[in-house]
Every structure is written in structure tokens, then in C-alpha cells.
N, C-alpha and C. Protein backbone atom coordinates (compact mmCIF):
# COMPACT_ATOMS: atom_id res chain seq x y z
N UNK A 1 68.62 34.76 14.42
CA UNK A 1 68.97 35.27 13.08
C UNK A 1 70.19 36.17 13.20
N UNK A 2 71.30 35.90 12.68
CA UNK A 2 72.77 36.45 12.47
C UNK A 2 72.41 37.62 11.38
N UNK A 3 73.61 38.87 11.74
CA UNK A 3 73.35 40.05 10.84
C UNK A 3 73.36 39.85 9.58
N UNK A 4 73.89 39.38 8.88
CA UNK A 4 73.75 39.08 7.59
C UNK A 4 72.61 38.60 6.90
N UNK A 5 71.78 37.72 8.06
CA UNK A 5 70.16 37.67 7.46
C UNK A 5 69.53 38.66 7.61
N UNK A 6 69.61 39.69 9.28
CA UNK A 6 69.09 40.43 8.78
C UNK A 6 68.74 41.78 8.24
N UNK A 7 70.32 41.90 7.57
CA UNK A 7 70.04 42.46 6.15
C UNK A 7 69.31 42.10 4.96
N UNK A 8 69.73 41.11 4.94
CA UNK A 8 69.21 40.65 3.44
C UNK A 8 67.54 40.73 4.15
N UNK A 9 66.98 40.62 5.28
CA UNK A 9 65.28 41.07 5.60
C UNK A 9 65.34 42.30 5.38
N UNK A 10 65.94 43.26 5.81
CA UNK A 10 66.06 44.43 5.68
C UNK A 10 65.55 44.81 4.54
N UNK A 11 66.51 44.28 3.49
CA UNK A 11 66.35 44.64 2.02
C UNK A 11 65.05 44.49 1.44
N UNK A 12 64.60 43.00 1.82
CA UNK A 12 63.39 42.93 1.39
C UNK A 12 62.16 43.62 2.09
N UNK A 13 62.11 44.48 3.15
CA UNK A 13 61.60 45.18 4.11
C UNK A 13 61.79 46.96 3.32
N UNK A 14 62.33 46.95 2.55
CA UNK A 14 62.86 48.55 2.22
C UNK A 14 61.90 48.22 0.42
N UNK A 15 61.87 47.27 0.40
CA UNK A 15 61.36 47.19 -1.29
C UNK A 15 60.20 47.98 -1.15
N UNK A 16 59.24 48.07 -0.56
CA UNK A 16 57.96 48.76 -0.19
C UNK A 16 58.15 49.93 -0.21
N UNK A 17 59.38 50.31 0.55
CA UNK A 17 59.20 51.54 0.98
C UNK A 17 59.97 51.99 -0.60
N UNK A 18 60.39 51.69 -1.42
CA UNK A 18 61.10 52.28 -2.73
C UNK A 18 59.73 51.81 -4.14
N UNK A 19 58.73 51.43 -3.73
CA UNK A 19 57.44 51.64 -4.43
C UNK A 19 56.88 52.62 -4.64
N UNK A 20 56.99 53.18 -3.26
CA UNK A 20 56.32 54.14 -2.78
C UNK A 20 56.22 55.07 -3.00
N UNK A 21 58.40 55.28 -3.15
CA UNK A 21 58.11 56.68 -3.11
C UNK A 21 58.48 56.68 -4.45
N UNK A 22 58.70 55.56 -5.69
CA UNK A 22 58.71 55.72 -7.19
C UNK A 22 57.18 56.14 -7.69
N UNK A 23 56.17 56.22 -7.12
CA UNK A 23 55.43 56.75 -7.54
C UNK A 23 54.61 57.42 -6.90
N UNK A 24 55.37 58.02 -5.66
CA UNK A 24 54.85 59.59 -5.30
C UNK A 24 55.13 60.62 -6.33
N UNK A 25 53.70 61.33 -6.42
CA UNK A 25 54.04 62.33 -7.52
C UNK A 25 54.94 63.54 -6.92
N UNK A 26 55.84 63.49 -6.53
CA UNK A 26 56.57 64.62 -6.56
C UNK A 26 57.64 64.87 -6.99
N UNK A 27 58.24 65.78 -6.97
CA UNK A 27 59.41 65.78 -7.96
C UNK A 27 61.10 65.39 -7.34
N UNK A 28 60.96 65.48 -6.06
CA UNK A 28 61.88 65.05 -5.47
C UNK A 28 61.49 63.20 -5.23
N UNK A 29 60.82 62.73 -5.27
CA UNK A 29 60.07 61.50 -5.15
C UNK A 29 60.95 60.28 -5.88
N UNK A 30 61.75 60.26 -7.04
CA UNK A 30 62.58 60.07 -7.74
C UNK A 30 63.60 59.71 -7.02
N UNK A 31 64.72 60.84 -6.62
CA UNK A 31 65.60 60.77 -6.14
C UNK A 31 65.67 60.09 -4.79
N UNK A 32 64.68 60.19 -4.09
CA UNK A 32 64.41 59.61 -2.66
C UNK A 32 64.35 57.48 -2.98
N UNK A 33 63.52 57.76 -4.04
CA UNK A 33 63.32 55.92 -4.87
C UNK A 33 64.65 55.49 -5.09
N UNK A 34 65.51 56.44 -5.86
CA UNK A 34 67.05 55.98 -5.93
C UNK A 34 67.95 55.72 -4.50
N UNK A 35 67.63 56.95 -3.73
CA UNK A 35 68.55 56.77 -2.53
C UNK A 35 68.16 55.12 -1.57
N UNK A 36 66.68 55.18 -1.96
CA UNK A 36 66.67 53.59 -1.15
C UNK A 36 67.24 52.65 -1.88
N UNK A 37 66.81 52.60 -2.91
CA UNK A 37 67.34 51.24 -3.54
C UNK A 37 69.02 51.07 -3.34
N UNK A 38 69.92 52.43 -3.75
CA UNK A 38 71.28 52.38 -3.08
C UNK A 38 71.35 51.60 -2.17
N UNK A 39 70.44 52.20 -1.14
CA UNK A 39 70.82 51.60 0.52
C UNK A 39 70.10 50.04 0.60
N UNK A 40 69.26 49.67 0.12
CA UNK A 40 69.33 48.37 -0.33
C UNK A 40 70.41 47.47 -1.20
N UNK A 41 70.54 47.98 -2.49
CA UNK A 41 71.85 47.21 -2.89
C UNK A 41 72.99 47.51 -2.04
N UNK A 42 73.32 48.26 -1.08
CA UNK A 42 74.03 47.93 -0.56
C UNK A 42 74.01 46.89 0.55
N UNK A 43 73.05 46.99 1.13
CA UNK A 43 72.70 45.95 1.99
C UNK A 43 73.61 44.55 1.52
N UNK A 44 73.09 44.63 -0.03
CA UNK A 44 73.27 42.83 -0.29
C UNK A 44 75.31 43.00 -0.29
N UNK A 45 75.51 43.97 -0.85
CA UNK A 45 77.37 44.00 -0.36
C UNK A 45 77.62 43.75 0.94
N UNK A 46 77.02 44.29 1.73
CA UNK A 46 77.39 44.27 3.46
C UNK A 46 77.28 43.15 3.60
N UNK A 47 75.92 42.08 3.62
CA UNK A 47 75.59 40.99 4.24
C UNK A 47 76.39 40.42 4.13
N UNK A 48 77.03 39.95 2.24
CA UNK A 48 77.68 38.77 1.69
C UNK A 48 79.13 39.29 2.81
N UNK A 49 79.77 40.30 2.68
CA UNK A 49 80.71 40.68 3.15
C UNK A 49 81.13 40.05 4.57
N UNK A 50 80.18 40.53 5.60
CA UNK A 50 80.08 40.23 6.60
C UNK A 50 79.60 38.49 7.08
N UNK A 51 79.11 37.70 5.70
CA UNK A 51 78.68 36.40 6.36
C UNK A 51 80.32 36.04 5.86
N UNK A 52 81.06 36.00 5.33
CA UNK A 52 82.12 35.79 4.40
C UNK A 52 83.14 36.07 5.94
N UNK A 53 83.65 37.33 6.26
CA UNK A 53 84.71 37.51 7.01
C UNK A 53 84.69 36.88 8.25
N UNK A 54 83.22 36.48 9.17
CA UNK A 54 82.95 36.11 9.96
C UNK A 54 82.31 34.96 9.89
N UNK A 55 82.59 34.21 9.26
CA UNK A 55 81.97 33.08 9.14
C UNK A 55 80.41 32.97 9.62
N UNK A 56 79.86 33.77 9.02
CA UNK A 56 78.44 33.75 9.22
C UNK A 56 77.54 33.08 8.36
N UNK A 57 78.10 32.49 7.12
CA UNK A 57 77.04 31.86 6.38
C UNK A 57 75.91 30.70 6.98
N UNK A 58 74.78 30.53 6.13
CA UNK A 58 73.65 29.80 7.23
C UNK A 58 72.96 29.24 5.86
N UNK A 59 71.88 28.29 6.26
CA UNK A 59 71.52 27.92 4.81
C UNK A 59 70.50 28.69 4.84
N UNK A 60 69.83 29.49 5.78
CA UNK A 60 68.95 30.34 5.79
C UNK A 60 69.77 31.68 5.05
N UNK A 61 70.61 31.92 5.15
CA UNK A 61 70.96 32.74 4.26
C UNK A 61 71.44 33.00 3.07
N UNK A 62 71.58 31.46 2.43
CA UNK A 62 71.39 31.31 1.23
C UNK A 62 70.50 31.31 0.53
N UNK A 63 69.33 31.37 1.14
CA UNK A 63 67.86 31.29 0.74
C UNK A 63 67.53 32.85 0.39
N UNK A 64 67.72 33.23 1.64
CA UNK A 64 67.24 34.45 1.80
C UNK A 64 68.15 35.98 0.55
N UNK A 65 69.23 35.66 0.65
CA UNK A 65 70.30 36.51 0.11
C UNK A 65 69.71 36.76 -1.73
N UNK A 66 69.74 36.03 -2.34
CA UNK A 66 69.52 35.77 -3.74
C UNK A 66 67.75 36.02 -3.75
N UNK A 67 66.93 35.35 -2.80
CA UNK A 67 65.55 35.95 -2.68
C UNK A 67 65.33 37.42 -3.09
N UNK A 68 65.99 38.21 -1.93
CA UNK A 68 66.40 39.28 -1.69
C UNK A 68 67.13 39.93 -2.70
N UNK A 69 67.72 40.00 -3.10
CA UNK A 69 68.60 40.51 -4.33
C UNK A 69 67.47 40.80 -5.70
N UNK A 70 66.86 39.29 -6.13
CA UNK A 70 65.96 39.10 -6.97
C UNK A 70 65.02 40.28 -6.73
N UNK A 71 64.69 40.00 -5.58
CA UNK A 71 63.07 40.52 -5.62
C UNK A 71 63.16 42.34 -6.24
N UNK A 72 64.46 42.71 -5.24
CA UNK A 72 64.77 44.40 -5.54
C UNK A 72 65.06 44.88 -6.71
N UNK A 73 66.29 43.97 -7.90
CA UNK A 73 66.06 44.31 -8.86
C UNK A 73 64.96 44.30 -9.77
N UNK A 74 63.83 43.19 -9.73
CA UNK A 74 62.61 42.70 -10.84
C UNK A 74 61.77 43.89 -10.26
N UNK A 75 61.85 44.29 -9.06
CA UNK A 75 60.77 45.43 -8.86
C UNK A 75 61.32 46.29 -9.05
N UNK A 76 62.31 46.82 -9.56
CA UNK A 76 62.45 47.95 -9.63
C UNK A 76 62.43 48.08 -11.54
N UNK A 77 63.05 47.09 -12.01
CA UNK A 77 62.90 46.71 -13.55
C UNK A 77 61.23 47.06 -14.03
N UNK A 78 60.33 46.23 -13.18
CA UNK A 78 58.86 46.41 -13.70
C UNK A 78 58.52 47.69 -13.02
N UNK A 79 58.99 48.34 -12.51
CA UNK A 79 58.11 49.58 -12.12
C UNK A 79 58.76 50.73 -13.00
N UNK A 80 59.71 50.44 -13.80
CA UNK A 80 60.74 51.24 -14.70
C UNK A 80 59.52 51.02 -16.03
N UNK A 81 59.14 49.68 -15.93
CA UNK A 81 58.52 49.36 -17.33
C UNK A 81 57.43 49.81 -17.40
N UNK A 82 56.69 50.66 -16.47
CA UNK A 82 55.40 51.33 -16.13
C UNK A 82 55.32 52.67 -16.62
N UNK A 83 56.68 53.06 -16.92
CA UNK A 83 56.64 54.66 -16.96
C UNK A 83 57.48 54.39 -18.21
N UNK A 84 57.20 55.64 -19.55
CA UNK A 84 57.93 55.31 -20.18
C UNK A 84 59.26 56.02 -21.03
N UNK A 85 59.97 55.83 -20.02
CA UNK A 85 61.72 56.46 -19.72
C UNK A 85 62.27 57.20 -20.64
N UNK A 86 61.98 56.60 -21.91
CA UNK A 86 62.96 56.90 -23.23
C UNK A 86 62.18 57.62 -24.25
N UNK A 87 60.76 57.72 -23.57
CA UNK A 87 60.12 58.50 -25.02
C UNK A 87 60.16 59.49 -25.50
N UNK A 88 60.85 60.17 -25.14
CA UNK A 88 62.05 61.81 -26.03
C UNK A 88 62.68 61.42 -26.25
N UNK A 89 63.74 59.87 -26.67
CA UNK A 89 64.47 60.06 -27.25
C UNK A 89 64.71 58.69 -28.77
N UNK A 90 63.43 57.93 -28.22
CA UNK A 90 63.08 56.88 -29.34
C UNK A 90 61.95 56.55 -29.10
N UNK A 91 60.94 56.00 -30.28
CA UNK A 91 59.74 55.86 -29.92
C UNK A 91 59.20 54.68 -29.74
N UNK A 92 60.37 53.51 -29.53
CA UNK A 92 60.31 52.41 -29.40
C UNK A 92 60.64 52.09 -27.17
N UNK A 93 60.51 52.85 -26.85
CA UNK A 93 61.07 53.34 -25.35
C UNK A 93 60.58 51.84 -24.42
N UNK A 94 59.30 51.74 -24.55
CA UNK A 94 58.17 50.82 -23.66
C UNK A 94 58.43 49.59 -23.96
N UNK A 95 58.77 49.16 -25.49
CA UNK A 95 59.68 48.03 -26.16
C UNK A 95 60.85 47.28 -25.50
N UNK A 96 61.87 48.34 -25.76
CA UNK A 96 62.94 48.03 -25.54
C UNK A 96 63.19 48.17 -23.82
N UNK A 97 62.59 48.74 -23.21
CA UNK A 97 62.51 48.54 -21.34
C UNK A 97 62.02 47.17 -21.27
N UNK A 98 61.14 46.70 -21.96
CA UNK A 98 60.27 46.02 -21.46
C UNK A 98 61.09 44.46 -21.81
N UNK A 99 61.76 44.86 -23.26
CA UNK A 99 62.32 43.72 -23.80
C UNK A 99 63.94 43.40 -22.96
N UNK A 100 64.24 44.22 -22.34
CA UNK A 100 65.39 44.34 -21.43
C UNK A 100 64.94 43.87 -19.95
N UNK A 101 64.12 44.11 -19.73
CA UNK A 101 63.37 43.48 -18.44
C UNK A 101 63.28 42.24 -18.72
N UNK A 102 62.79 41.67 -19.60
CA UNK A 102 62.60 40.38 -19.87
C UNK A 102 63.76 39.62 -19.87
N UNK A 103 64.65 40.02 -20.48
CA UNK A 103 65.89 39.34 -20.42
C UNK A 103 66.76 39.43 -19.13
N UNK A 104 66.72 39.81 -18.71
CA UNK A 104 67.39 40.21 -17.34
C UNK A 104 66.96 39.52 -16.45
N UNK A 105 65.80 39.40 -16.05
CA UNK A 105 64.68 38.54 -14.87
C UNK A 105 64.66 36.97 -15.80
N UNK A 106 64.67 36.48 -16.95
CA UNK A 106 64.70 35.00 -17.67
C UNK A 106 66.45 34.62 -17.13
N UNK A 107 67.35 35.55 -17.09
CA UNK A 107 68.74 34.92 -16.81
C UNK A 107 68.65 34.87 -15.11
N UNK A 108 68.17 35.38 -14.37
CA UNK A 108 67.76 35.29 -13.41
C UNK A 108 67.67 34.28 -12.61
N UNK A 109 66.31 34.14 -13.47
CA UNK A 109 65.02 32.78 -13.35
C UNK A 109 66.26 31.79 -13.73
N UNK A 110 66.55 32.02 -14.59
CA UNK A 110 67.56 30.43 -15.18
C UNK A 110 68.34 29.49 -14.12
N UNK A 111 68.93 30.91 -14.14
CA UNK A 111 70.28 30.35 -12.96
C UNK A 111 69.85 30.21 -11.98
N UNK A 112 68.80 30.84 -11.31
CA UNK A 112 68.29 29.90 -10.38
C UNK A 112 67.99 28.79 -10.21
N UNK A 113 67.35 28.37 -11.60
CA UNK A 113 66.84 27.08 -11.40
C UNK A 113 67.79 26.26 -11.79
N UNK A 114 69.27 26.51 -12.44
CA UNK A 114 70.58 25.98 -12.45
C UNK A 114 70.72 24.92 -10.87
N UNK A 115 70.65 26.88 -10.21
CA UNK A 115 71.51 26.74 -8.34
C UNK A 115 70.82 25.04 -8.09
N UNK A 116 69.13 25.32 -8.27
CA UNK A 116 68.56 24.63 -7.32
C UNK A 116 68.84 23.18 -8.31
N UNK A 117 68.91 22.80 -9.42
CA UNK A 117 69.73 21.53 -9.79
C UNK A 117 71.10 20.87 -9.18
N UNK A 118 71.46 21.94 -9.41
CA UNK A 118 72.98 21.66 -8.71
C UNK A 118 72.69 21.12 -7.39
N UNK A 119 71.85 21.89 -6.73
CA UNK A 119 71.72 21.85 -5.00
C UNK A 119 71.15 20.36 -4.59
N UNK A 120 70.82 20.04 -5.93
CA UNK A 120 70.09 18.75 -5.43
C UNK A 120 71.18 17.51 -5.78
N UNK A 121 72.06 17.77 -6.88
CA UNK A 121 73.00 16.88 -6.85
C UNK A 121 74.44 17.12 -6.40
N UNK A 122 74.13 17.87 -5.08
CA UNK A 122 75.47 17.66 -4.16
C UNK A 122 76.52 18.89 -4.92
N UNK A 123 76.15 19.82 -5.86
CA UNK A 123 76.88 20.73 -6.92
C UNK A 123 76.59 21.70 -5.82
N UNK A 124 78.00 22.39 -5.33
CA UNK A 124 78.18 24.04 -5.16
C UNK A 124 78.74 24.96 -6.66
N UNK A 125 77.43 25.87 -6.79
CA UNK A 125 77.58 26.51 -7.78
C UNK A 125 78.14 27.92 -7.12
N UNK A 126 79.60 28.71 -7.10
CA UNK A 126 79.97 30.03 -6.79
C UNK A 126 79.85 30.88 -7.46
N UNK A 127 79.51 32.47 -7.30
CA UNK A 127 79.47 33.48 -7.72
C UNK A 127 80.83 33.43 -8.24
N UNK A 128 80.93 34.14 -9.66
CA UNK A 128 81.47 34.72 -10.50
C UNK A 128 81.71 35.84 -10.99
N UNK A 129 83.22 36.06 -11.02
CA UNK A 129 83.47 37.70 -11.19
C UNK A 129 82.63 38.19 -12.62
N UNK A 130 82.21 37.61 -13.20
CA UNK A 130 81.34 38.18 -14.40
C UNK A 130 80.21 38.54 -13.59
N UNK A 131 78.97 37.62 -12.80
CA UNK A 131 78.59 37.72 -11.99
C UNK A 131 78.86 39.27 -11.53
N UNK A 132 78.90 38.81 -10.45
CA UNK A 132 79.84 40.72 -9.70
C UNK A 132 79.69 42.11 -10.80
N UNK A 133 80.27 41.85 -12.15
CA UNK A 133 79.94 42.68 -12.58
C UNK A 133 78.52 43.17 -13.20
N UNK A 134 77.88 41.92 -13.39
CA UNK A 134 76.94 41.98 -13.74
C UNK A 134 75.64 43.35 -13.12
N UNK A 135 76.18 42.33 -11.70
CA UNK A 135 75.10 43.21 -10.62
C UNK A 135 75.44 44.62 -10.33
N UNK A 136 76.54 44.96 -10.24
CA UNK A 136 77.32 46.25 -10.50
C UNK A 136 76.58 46.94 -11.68
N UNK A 137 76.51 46.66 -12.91
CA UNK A 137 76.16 47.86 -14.01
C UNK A 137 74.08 47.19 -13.49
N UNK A 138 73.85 46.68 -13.48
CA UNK A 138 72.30 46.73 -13.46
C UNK A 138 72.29 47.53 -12.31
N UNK A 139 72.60 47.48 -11.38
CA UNK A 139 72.50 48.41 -9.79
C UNK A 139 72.53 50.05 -10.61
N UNK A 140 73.63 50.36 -11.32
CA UNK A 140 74.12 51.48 -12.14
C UNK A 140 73.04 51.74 -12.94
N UNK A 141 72.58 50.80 -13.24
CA UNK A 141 71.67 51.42 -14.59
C UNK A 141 70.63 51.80 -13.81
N UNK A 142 69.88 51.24 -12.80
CA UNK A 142 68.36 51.13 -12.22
C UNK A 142 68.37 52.58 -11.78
N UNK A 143 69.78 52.45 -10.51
CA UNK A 143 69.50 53.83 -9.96
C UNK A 143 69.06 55.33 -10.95
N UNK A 144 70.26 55.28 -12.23
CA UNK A 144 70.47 56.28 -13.37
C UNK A 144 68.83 56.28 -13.99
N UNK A 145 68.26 55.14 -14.45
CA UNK A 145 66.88 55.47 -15.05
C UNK A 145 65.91 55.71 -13.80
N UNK A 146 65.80 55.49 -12.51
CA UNK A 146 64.95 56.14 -11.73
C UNK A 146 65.11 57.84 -11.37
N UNK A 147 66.80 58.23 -11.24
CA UNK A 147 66.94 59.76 -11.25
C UNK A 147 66.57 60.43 -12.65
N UNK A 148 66.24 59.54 -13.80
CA UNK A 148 65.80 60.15 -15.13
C UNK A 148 64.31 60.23 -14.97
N UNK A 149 63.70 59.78 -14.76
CA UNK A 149 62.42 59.59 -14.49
C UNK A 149 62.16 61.10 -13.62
N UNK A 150 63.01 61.62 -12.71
CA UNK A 150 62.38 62.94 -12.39
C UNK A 150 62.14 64.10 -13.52
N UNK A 151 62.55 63.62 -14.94
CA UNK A 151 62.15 64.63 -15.97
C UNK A 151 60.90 64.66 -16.02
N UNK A 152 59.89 64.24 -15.54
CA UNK A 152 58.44 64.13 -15.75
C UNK A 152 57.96 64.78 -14.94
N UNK A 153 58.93 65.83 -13.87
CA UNK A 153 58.14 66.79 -12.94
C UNK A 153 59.13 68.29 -13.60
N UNK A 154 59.75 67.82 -14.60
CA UNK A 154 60.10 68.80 -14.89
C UNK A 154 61.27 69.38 -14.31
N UNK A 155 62.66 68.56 -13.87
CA UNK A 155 63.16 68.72 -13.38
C UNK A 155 64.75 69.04 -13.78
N UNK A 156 64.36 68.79 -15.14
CA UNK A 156 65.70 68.69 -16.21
C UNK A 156 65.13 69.57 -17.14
N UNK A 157 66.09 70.39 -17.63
CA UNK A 157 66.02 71.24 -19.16
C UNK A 157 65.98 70.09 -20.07
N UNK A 158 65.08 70.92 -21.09
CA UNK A 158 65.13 69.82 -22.39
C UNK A 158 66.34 69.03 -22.74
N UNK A 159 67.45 69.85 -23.04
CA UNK A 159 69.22 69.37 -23.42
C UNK A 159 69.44 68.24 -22.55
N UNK A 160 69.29 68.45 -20.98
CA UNK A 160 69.86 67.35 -20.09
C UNK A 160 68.84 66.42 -20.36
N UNK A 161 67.74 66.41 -19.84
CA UNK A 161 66.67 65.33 -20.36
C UNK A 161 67.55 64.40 -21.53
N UNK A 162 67.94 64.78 -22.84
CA UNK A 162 67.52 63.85 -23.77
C UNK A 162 69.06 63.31 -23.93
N UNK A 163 70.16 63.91 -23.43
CA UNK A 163 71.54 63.45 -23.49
C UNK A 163 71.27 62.68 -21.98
N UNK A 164 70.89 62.56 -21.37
CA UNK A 164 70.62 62.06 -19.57
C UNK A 164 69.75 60.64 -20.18
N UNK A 165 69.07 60.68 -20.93
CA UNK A 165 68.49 60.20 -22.05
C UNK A 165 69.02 58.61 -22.57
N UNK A 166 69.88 59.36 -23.16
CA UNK A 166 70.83 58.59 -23.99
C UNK A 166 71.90 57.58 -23.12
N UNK A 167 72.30 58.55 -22.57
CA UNK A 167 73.53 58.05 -21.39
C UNK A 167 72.40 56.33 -20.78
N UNK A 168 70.98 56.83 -20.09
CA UNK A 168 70.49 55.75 -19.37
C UNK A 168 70.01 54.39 -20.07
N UNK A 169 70.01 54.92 -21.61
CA UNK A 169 69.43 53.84 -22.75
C UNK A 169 71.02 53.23 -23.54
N UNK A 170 71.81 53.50 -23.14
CA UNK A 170 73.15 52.97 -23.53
C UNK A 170 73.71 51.93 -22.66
N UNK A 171 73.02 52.74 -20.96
CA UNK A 171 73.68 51.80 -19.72
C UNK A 171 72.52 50.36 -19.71
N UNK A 172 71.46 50.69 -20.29
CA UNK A 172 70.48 49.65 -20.27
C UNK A 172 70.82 48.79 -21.15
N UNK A 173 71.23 48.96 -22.22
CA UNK A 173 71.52 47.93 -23.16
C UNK A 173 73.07 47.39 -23.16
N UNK A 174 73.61 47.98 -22.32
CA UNK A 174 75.16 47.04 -22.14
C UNK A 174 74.90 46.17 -21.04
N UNK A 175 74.48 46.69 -19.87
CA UNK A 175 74.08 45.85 -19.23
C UNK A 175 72.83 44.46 -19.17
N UNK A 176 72.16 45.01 -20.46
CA UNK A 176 71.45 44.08 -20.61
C UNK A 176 72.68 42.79 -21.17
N UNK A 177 72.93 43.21 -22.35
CA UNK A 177 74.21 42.25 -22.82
C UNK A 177 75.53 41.69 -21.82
N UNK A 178 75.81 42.55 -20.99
CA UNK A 178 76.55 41.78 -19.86
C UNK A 178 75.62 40.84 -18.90
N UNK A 179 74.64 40.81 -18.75
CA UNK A 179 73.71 39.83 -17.86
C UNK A 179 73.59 38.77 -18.93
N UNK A 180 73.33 38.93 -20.21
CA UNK A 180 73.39 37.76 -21.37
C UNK A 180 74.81 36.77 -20.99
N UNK A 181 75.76 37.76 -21.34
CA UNK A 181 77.26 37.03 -21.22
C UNK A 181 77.51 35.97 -20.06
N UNK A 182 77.06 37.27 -19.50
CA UNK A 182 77.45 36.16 -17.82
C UNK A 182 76.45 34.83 -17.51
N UNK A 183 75.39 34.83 -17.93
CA UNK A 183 74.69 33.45 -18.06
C UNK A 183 75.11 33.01 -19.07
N UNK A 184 75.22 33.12 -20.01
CA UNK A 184 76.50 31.98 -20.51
C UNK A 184 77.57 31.74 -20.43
N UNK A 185 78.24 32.18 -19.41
CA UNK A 185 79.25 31.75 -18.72
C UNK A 185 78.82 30.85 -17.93
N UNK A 186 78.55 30.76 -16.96
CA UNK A 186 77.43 30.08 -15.83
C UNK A 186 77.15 29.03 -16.47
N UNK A 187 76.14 28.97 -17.73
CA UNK A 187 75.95 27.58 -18.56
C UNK A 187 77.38 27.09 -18.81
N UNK A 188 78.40 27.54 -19.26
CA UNK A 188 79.11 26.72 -20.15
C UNK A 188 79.87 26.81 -18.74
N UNK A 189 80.37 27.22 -17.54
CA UNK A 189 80.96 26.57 -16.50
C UNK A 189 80.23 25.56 -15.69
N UNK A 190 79.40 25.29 -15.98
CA UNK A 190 78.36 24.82 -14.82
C UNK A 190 77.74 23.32 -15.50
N UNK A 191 78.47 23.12 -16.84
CA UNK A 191 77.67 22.49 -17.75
C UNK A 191 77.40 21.30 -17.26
N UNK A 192 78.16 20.81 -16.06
CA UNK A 192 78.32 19.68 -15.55
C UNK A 192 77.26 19.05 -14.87
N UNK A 193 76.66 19.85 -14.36
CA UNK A 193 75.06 20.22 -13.55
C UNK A 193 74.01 19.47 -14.71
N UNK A 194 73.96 19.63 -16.30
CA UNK A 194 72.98 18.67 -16.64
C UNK A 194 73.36 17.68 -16.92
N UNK A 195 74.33 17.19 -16.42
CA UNK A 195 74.85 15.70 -16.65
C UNK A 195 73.33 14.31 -15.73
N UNK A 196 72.97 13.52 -16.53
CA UNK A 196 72.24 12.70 -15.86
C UNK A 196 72.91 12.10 -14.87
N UNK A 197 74.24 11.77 -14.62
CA UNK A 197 74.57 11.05 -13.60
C UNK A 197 75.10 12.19 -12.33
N UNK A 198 74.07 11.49 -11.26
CA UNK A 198 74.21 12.44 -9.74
C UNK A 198 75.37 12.14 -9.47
């Protein structure tokens, strides 16, 4: 196994440990949940990086890479949807996490099951700079609503709480809409993929 796989094990090896400490009750417990997941999404920059400059790509690490990626954001999305983030500042909070989770993990799911069409009719489907950005503001948003989440040990004055608030329910819903965009980009570049003829 070449470094680039195992990072992307790595990553999926660190998801546990950022469960853990999202719901240790302590008040530093938060910030420690953010610092892993960092060091996990970064992982998935390093790997691609490093299978890329060094010609390390493998089909095992095509498997594994996007596995990996998946798994860290949806767990960290549903364990966001457990607690409920926004309720000082709308009372619709558990809704709209939940309805943003949904959409995020369905474009996901999609394009995966795009890849694996394509994969079967001889189609290389490439990452896309929409793409790229995509994963960029969800990475942004996850970390920002898990360091919000330490308001529940009391860790923020009321003022920061509910503007800290705002800021994380603004980054959630653009990025929800940039993960929209970019799968339809993907569909309408890719359109070729539901063509019946292999």
C-alpha cells in the first residue's frame, strides 16, 4: 500500500476518533472534534496531491479516496444533525441542518452512482474546479458549526453565540447551494454517461 492510500486509511481511521471527542462533554471537546477533522480533510489534499505528483495513483485508491472523503463529511453532517446548532437564532434550526444534510449526502450519493456508470462504460469522469470548491466551503462550514457547538458549555457570550450564529447558518446554506450547482454541472457535463449506447 503506497502513501496516498495510506492516508486516505488514515482518514477513515481518525473518523472515530472525531466522534468521540464531538460528544465528549467538555467544553474544550469541540474544538479538539474540529482540529481532527482539519487534519483529516487534510489528509484527502495530501493524498490526491501526492498520488498526482508522483505518479502514485492505484485503482485501490480510487476506491478508497472518495470512500474516505464521503464517509468524514456524512459523519460529521449527521452528528451536526444531533445537536441543535441554530436554536438561538431560528426555531426552525433541526429542519434546516437536517434538510441541508440531506441535500449534500443525495448529491453525493448521485455522483457516485454517476462515477460508477461511467466506470462501467469505459467513461473517465474528472474532478471539477466547481467540485474543489465545493469541498472547500463544506470543509469551512463543518469545521465553523462544530467550534459553534462549544456554546453549549458555555463558552461564548450571548452576542458571539448568536452573530457566530448567523455567520455558521449563512456558510451552511451557500454551501449547501454550491454542492446543488456543482452537481449540476457534473449532470449537464457528464450527460453523455446516460447515453444507452456503451
Amino acid at each position: 500500500m503506497n502513501l496516498p492510500n495510506k492516508l486516505s486509511v488514515l482518514r477513515i481511521v481518525m473518523i472515530p476518533i472525531f466522534v468521540v471527542f464531538f460528544f465528549l462533554p467538555y467544553a474544550f471537546s469541540p474544538f479538539v472534534a474540529a482540529g481532527v477533522f482539519v487534519l483529516a480533510a487534510f489528509t484527502d489534499f495530501l493524498d490526491g496531491y501526492i498520488a498526482r505528483k508522483y505518479n502514485l495513483v492505484t485503482d485501490l485508491g480510487k476506491l478508497l479516496d472518495p470512500i474516505a472523503d464521503k464517509l468524514l463529511v456524512s459523519t460529521a453532517l449527521i452528528l451536526l444533525c444531533t445537536v441543535n446548532i441554530f436554536d438561538n437564532i431560528v426555531s426552525f434550526g433541526y429542519i434546516f441542518t437536517g434538510v441541508c444534510t440531506s441535500v449534500i449526502m443525495g448529491r453525493e450519493l448521485l455522483i457516485s452512482a454517476i462515477r460508477q456508470i461511467a466506470s462501467a462504460k469505459g467513461v473517465i469522469i474528472h474532478a471539477n474546479y466547481f467540485g474543489k470548491i465545493k469541498t472547500v466551503m463544506q470543509d469551512i462550514t463543518i469545521v465553523a458549526m462544530i467550534v459553534l457547538s462549544a456554546r453549549f458549555y458555555g463558552v461564548y457570550s450571548e452576542a458571539v453565540a448568536l452573530y457566530f450564529g448567523w455567520v455558521c447558518f449563512a456558510l451552511l446554506a451557500v454551501s449547501t447551494v454550491v454542492t446543488i450547482l456543482s452537481g449540476v454541472k457534473y449532470l449537464i457535463d457528464n450527460k453523455k454517461v446516460f447515453s444507452e449506447n456503451k
